[in-house]
Every structure is written in structure tokens, then in C-alpha cells.
PDB file of N, CA and C in Angstrom:
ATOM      1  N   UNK A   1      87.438  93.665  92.431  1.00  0.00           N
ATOM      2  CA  UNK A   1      87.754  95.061  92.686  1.00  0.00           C
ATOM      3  C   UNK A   1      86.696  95.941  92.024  1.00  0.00           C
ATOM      4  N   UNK A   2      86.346  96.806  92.646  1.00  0.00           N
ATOM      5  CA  UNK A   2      85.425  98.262  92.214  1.00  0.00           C
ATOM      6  C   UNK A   2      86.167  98.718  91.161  1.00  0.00           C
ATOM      7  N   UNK A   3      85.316  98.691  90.372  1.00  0.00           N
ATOM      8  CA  UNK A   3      85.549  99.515  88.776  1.00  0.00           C
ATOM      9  C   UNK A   3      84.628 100.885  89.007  1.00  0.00           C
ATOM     10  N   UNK A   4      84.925 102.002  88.702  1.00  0.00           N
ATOM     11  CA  UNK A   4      84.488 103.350  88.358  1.00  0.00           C
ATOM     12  C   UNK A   4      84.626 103.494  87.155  1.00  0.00           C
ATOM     13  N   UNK A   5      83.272 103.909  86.659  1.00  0.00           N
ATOM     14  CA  UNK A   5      83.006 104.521  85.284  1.00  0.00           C
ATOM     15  C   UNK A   5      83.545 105.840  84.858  1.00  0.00           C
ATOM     16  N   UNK A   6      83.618 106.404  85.919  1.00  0.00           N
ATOM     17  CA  UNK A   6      84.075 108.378  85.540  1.00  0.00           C
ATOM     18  C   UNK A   6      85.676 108.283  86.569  1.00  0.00           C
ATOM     19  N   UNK A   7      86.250 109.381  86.533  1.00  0.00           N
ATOM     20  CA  UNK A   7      87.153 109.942  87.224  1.00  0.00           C
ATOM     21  C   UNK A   7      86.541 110.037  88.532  1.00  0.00           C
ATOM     22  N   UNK A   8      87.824 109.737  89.694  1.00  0.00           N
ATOM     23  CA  UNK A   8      87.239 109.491  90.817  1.00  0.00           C
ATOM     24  C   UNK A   8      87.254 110.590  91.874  1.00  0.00           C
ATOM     25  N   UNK A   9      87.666 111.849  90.366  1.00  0.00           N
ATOM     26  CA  UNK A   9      88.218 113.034  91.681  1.00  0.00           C
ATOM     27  C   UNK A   9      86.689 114.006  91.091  1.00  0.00           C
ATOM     28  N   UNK A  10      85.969 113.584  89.913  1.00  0.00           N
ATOM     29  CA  UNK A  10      84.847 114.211  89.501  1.00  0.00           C
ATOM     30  C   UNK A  10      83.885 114.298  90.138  1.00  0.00           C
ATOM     31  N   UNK A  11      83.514 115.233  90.364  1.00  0.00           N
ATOM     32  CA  UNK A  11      82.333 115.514  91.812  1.00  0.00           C
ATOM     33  C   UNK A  11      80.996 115.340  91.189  1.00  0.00           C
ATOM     34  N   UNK A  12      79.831 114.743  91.181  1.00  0.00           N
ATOM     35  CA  UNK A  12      78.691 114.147  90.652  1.00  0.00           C
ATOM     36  C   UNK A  12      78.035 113.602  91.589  1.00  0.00           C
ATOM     37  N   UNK A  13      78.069 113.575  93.160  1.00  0.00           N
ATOM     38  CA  UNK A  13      76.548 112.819  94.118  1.00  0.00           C
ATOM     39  C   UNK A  13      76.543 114.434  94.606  1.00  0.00           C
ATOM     40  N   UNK A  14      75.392 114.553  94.787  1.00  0.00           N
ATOM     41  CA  UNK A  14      74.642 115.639  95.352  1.00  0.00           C
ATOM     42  C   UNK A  14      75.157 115.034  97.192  1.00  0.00           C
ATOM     43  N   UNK A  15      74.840 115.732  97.989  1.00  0.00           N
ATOM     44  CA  UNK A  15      74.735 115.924  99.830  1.00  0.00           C
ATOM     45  C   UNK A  15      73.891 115.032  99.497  1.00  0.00           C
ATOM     46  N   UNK A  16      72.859 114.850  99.457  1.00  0.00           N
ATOM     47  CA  UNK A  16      71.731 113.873  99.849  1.00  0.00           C
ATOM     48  C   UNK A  16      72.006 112.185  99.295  1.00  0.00           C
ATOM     49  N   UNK A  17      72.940 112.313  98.255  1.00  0.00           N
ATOM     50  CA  UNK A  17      73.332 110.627  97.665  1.00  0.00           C
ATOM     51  C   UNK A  17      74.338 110.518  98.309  1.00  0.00           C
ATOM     52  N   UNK A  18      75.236 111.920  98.381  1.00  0.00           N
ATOM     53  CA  UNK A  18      76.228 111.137  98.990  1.00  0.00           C
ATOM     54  C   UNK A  18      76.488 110.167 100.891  1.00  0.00           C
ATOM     55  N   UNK A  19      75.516 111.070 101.027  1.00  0.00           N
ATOM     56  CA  UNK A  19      74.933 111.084 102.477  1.00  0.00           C
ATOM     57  C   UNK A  19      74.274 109.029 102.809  1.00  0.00           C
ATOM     58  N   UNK A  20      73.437 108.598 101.115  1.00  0.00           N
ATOM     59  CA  UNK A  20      73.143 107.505 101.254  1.00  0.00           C
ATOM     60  C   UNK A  20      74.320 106.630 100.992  1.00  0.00           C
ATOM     61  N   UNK A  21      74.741 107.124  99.983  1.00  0.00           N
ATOM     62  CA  UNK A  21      75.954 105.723  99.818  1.00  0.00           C
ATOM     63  C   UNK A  21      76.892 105.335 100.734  1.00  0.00           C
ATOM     64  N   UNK A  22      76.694 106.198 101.653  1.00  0.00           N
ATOM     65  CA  UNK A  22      77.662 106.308 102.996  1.00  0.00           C
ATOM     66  C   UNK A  22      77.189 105.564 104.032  1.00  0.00           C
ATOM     67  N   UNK A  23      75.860 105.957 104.402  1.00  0.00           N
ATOM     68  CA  UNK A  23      75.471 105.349 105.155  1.00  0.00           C
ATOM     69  C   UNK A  23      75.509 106.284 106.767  1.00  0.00           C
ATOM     70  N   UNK A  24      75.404 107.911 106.158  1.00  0.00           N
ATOM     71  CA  UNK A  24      75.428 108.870 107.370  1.00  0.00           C
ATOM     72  C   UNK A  24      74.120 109.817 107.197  1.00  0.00           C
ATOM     73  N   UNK A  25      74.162 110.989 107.823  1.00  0.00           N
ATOM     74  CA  UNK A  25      73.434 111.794 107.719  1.00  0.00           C
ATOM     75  C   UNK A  25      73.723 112.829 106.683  1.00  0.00           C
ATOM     76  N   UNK A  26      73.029 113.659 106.072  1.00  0.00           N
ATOM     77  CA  UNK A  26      73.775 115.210 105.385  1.00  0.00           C
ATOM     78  C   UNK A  26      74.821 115.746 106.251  1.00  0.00           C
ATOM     79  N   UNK A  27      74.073 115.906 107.795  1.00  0.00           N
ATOM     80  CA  UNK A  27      74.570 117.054 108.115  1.00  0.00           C
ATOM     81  C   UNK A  27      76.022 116.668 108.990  1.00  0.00           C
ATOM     82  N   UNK A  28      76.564 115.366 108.615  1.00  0.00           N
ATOM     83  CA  UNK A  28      77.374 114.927 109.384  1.00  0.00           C
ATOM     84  C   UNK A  28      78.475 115.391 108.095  1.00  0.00           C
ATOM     85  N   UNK A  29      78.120 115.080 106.933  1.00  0.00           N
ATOM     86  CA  UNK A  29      78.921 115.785 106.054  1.00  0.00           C
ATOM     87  C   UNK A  29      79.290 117.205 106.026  1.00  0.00           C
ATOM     88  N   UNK A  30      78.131 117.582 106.107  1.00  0.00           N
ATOM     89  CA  UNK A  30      78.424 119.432 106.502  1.00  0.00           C
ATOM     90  C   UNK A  30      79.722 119.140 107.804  1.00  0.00           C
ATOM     91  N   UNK A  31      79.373 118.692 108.904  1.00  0.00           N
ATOM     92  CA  UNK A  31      80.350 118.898 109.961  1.00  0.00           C
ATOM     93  C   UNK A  31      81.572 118.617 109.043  1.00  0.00           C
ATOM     94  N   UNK A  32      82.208 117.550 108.038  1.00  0.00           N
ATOM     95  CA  UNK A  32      83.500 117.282 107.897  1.00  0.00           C
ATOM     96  C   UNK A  32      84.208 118.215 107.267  1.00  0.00           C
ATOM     97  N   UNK A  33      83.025 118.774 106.539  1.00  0.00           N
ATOM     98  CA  UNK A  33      83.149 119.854 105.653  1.00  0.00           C
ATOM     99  C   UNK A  33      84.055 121.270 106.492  1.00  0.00           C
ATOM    100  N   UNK A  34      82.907 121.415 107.269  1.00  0.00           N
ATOM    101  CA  UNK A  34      83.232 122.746 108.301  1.00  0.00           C
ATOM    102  C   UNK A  34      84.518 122.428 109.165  1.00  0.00           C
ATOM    103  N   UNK A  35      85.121 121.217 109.355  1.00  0.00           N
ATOM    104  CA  UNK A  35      85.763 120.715 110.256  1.00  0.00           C
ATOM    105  C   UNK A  35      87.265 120.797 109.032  1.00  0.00           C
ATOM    106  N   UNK A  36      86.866 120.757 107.492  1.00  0.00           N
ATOM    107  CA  UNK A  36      88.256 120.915 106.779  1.00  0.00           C
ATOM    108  C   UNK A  36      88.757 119.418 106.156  1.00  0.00           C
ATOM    109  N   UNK A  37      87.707 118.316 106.804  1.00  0.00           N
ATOM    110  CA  UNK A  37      88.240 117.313 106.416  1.00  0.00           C
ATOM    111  C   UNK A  37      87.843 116.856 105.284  1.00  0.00           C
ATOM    112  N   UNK A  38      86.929 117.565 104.382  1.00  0.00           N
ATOM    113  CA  UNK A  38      86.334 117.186 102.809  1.00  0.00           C
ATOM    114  C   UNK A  38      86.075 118.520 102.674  1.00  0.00           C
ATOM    115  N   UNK A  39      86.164 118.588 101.111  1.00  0.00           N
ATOM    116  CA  UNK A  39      86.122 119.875 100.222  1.00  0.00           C
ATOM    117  C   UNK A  39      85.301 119.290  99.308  1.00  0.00           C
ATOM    118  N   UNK A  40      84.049 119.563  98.863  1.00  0.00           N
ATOM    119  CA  UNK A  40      83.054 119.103  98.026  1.00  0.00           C
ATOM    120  C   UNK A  40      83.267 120.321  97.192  1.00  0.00           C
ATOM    121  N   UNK A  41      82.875 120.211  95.734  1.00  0.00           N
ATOM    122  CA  UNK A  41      83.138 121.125  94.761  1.00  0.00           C
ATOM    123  C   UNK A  41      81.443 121.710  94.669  1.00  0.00           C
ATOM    124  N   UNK A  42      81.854 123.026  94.596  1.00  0.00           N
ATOM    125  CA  UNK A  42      80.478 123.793  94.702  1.00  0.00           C
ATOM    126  C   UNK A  42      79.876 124.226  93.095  1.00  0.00           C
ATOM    127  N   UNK A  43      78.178 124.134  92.974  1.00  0.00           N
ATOM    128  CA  UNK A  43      77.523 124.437  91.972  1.00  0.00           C
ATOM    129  C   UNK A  43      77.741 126.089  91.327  1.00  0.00           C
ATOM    130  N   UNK A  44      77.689 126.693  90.282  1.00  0.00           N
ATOM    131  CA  UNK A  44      77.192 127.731  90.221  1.00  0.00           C
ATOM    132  C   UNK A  44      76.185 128.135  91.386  1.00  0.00           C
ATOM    133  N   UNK A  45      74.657 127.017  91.759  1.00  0.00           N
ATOM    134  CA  UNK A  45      73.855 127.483  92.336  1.00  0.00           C
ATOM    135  C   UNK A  45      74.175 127.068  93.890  1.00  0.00           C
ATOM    136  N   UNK A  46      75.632 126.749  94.300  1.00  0.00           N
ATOM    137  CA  UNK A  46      76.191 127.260  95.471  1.00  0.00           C
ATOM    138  C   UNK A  46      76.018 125.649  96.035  1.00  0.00           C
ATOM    139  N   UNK A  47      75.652 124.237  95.284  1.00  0.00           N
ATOM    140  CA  UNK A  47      75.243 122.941  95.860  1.00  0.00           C
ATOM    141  C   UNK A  47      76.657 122.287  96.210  1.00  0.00           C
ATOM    142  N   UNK A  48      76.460 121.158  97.156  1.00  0.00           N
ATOM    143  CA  UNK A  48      77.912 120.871  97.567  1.00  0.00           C
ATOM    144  C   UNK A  48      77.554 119.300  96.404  1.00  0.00           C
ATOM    145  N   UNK A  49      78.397 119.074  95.943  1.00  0.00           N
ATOM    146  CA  UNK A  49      79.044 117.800  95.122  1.00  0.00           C
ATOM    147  C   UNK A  49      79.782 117.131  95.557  1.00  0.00           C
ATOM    148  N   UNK A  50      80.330 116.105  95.654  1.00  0.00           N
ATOM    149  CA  UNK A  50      81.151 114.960  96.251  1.00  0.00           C
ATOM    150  C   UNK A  50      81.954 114.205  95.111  1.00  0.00           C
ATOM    151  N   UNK A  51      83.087 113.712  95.099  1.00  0.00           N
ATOM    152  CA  UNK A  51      83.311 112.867  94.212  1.00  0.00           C
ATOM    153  C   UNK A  51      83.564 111.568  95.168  1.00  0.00           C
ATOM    154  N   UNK A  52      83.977 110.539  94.298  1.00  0.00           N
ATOM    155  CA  UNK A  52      84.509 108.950  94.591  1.00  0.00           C
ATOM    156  C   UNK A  52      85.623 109.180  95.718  1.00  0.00           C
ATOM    157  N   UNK A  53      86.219 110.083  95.435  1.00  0.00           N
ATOM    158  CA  UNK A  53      87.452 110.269  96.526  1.00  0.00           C
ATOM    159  C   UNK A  53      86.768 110.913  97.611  1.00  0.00           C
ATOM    160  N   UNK A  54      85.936 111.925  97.300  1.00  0.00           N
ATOM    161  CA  UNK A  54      85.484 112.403  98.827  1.00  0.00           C
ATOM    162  C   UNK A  54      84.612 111.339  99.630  1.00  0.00           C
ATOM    163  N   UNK A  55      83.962 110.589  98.721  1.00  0.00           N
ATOM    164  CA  UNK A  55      83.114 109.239  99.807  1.00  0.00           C
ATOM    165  C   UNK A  55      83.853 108.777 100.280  1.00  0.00           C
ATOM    166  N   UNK A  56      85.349 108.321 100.042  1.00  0.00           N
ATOM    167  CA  UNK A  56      86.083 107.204 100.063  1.00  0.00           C
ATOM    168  C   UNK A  56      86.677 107.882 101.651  1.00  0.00           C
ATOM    169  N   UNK A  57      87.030 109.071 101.264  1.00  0.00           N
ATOM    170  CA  UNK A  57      87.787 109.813 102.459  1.00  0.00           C
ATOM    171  C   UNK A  57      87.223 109.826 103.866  1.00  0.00           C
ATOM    172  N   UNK A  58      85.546 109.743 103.088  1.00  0.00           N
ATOM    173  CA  UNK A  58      84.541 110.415 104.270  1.00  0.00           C
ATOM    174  C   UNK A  58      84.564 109.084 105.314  1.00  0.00           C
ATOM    175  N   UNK A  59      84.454 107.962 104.677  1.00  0.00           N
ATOM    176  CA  UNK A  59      84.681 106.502 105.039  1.00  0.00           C
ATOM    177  C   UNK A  59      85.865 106.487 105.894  1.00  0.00           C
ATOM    178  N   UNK A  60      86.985 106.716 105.781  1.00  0.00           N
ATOM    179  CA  UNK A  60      88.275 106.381 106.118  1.00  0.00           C
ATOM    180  C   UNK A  60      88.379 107.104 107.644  1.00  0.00           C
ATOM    181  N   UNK A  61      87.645 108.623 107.295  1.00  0.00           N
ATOM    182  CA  UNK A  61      87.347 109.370 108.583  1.00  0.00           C
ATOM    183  C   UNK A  61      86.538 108.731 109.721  1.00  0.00           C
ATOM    184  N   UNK A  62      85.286 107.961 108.922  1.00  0.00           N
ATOM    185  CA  UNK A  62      84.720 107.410 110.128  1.00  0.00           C
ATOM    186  C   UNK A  62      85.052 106.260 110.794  1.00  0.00           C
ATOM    187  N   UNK A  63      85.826 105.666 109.488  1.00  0.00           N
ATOM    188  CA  UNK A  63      86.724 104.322 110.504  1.00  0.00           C
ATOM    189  C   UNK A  63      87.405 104.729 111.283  1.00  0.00           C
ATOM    190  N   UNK A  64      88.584 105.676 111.348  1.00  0.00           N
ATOM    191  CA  UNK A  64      89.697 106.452 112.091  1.00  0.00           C
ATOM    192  C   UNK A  64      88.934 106.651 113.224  1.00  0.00           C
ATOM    193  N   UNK A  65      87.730 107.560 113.746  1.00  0.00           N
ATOM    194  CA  UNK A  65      86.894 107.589 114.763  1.00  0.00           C
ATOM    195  C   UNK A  65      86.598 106.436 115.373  1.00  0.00           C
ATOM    196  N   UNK A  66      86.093 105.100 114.607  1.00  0.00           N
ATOM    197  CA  UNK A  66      85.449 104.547 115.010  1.00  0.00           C
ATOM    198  C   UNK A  66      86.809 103.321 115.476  1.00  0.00           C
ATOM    199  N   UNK A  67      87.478 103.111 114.552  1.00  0.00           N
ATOM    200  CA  UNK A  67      88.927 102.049 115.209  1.00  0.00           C
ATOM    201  C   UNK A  67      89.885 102.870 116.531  1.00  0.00           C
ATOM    202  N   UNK A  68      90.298 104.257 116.133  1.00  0.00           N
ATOM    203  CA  UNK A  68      91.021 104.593 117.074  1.00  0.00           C
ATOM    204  C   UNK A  68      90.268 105.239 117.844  1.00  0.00           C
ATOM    205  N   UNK A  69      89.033 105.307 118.446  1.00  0.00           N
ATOM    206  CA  UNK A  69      88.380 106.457 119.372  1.00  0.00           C
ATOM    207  C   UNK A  69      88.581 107.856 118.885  1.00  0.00           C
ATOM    208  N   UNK A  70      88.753 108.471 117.806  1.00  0.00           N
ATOM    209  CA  UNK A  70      89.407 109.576 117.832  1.00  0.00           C
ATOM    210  C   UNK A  70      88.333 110.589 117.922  1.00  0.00           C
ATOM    211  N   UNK A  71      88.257 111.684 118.140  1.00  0.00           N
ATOM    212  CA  UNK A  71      86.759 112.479 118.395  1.00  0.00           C
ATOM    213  C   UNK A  71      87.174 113.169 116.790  1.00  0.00           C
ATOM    214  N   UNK A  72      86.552 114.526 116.602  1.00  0.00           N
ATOM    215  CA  UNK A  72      86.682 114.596 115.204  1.00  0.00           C
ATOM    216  C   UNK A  72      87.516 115.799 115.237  1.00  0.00           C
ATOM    217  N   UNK A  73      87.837 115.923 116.944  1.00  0.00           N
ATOM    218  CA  UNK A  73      89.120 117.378 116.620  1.00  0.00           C
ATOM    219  C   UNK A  73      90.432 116.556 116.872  1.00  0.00           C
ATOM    220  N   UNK A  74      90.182 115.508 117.067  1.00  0.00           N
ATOM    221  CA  UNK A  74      91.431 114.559 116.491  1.00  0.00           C
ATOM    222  C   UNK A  74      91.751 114.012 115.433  1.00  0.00           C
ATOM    223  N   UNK A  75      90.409 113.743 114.753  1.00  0.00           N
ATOM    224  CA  UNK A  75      91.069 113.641 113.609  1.00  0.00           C
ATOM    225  C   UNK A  75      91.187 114.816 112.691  1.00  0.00           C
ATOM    226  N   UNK A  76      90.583 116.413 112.737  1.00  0.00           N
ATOM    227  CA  UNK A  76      91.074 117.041 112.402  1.00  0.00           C
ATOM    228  C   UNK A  76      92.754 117.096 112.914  1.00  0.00           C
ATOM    229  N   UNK A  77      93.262 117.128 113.885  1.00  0.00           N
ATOM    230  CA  UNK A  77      94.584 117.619 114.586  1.00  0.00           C
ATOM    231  C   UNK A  77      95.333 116.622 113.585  1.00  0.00           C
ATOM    232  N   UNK A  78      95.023 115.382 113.380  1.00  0.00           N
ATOM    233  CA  UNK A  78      95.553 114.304 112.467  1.00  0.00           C
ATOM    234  C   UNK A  78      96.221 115.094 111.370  1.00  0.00           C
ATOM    235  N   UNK A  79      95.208 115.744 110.529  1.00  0.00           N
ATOM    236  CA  UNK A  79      94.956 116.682 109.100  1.00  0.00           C
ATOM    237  C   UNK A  79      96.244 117.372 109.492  1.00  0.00           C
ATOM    238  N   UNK A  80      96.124 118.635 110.331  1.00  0.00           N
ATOM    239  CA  UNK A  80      97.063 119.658 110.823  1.00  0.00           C
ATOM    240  C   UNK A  80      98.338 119.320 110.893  1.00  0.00           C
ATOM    241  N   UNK A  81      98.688 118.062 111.485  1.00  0.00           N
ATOM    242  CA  UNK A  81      99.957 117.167 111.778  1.00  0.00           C
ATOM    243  C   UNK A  81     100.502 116.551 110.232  1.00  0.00           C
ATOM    244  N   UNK A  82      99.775 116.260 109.382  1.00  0.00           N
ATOM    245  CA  UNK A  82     100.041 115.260 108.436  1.00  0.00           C
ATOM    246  C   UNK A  82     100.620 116.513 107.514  1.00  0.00           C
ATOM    247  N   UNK A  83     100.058 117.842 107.131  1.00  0.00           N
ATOM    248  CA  UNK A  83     100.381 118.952 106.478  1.00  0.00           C
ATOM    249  C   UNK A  83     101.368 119.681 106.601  1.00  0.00           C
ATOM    250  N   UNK A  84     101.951 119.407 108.271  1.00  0.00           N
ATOM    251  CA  UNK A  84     103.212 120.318 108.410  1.00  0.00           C
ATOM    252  C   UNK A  84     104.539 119.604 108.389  1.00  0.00           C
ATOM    253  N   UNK A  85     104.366 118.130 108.279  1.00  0.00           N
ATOM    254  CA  UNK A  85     104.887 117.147 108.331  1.00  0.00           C
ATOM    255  C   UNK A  85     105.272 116.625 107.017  1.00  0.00           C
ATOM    256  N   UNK A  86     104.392 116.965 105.916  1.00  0.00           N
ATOM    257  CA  UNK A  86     104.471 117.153 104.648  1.00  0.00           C
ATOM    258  C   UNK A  86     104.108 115.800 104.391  1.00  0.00           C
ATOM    259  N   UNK A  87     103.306 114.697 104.776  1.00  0.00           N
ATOM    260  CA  UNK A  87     102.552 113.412 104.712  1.00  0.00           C
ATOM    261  C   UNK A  87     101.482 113.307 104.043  1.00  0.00           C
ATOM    262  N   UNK A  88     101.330 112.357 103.033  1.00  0.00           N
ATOM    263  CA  UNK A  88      99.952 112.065 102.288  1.00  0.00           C
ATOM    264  C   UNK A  88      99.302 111.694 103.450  1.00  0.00           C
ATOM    265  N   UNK A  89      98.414 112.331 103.189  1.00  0.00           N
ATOM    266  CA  UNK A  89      96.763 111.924 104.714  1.00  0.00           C
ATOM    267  C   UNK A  89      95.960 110.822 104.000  1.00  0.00           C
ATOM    268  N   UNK A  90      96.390 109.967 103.233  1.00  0.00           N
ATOM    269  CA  UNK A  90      95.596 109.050 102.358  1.00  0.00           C
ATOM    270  C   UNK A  90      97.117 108.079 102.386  1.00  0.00           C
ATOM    271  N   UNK A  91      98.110 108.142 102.678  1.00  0.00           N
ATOM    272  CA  UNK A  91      98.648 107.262 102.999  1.00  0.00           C
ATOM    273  C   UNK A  91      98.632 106.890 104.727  1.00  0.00           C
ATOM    274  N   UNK A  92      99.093 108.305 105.268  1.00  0.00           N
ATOM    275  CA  UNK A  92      98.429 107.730 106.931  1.00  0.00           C
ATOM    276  C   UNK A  92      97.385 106.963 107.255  1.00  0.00           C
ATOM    277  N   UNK A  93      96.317 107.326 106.309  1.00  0.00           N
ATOM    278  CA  UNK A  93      95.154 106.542 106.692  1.00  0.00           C
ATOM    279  C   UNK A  93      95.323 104.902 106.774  1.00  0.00           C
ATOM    280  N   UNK A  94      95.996 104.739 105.371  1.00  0.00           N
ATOM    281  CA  UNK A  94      96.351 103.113 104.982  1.00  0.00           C
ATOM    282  C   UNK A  94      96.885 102.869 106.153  1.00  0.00           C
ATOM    283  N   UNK A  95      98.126 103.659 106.437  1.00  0.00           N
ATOM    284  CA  UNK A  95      99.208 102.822 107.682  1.00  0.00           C
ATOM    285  C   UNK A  95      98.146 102.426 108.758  1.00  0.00           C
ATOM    286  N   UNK A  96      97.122 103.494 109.458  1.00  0.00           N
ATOM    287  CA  UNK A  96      96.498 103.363 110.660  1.00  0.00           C
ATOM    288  C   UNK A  96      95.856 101.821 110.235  1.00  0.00           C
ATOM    289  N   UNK A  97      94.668 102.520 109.400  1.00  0.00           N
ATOM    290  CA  UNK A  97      93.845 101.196 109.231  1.00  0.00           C
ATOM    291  C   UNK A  97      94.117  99.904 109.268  1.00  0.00           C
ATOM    292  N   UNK A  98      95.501  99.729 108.690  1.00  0.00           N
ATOM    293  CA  UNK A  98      95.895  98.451 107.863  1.00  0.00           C
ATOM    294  C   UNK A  98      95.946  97.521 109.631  1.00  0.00           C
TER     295      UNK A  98
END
């Protein structure tokens, strides 16, 4: 099992690492961003940050696309549904994936 050194909700990869450890583009992050599905914690000098949970999420999003076909205003609509429904969106994810 993955051991983390810091807190996993502590935001510390810049857009550009987080972008590598992923295995996407920046600007595909910007879209999840703009789309509502990650909240990166912002610099004084306005930089987007990521933590362990937002990679993890960003991952889970692209499996969801990529296992269920979902386009990404489905899996936003997912988000929308899971909130009014009052559902952890990190437990839906498990159920889908699993």
C-alpha cells in the first residue's frame, strides 16, 4: 500500500507536476477545474496547487469517462446528482469502479 508522507488533503504539486503524475495535460486540469470537478487551492500569487486527494479524484474522473463512456457533462451531472442526493462522490466512485 502507498504510504504518504504529508496530509493528503495538503495542496503541494504545482499544474505542471500535477499534470505529470497523472499522466494528462495542464489544461485538461483547468477543464475539471472549470467543469467544478476539482478545487485546487490557490497561491497568494493566484497558482493552482493540487493535493493527494485532488490527483486521486482527477484519476477516478478519468476512469469514470473512460469505464462508463461518460463525456465530462456527465460526469459533471454525476457531481450535481450525488449533492442533492446528499452522497459521498468518493464513495459513488468506489461503487461504479469496483
Amino acid at each position: 500500500m502507498l504510504r504518504f508522507l504529508h496530509d493528503s488533503h495538503k495542496p503541494v504539486y504545482t499544474i505542471h507536476v500535477a499534470a505529470e503524475l497523472i499522466g494528462c495535460h495542464p489544461r485538461t486540469l483547468r477543464l475539471y477545474e472549470q467543469a467544478g470537478l476539482v478545487q485546487p487551492r490557490r497561491t497568494a500569487k493566484n497558482y493552482r496547487l493540487y493535493s493527494q486527494f485532488d490527483l486521486t479524484r482527477v484519476k477516478k474522473v478519468c476512469a469514470l469517462m473512460d469505464e462508463w463512456d461518460l463525456t465530462l457533462s456527465g460526469v459533471r451531472a454525476m457531481f450535481k446528482l450525488a449533492e442533492r442526493c446528499h452522497i459521498e462522490i468518493e464513495k459513488m466512485f468506489a461503487e461504479m469502479l469496483s
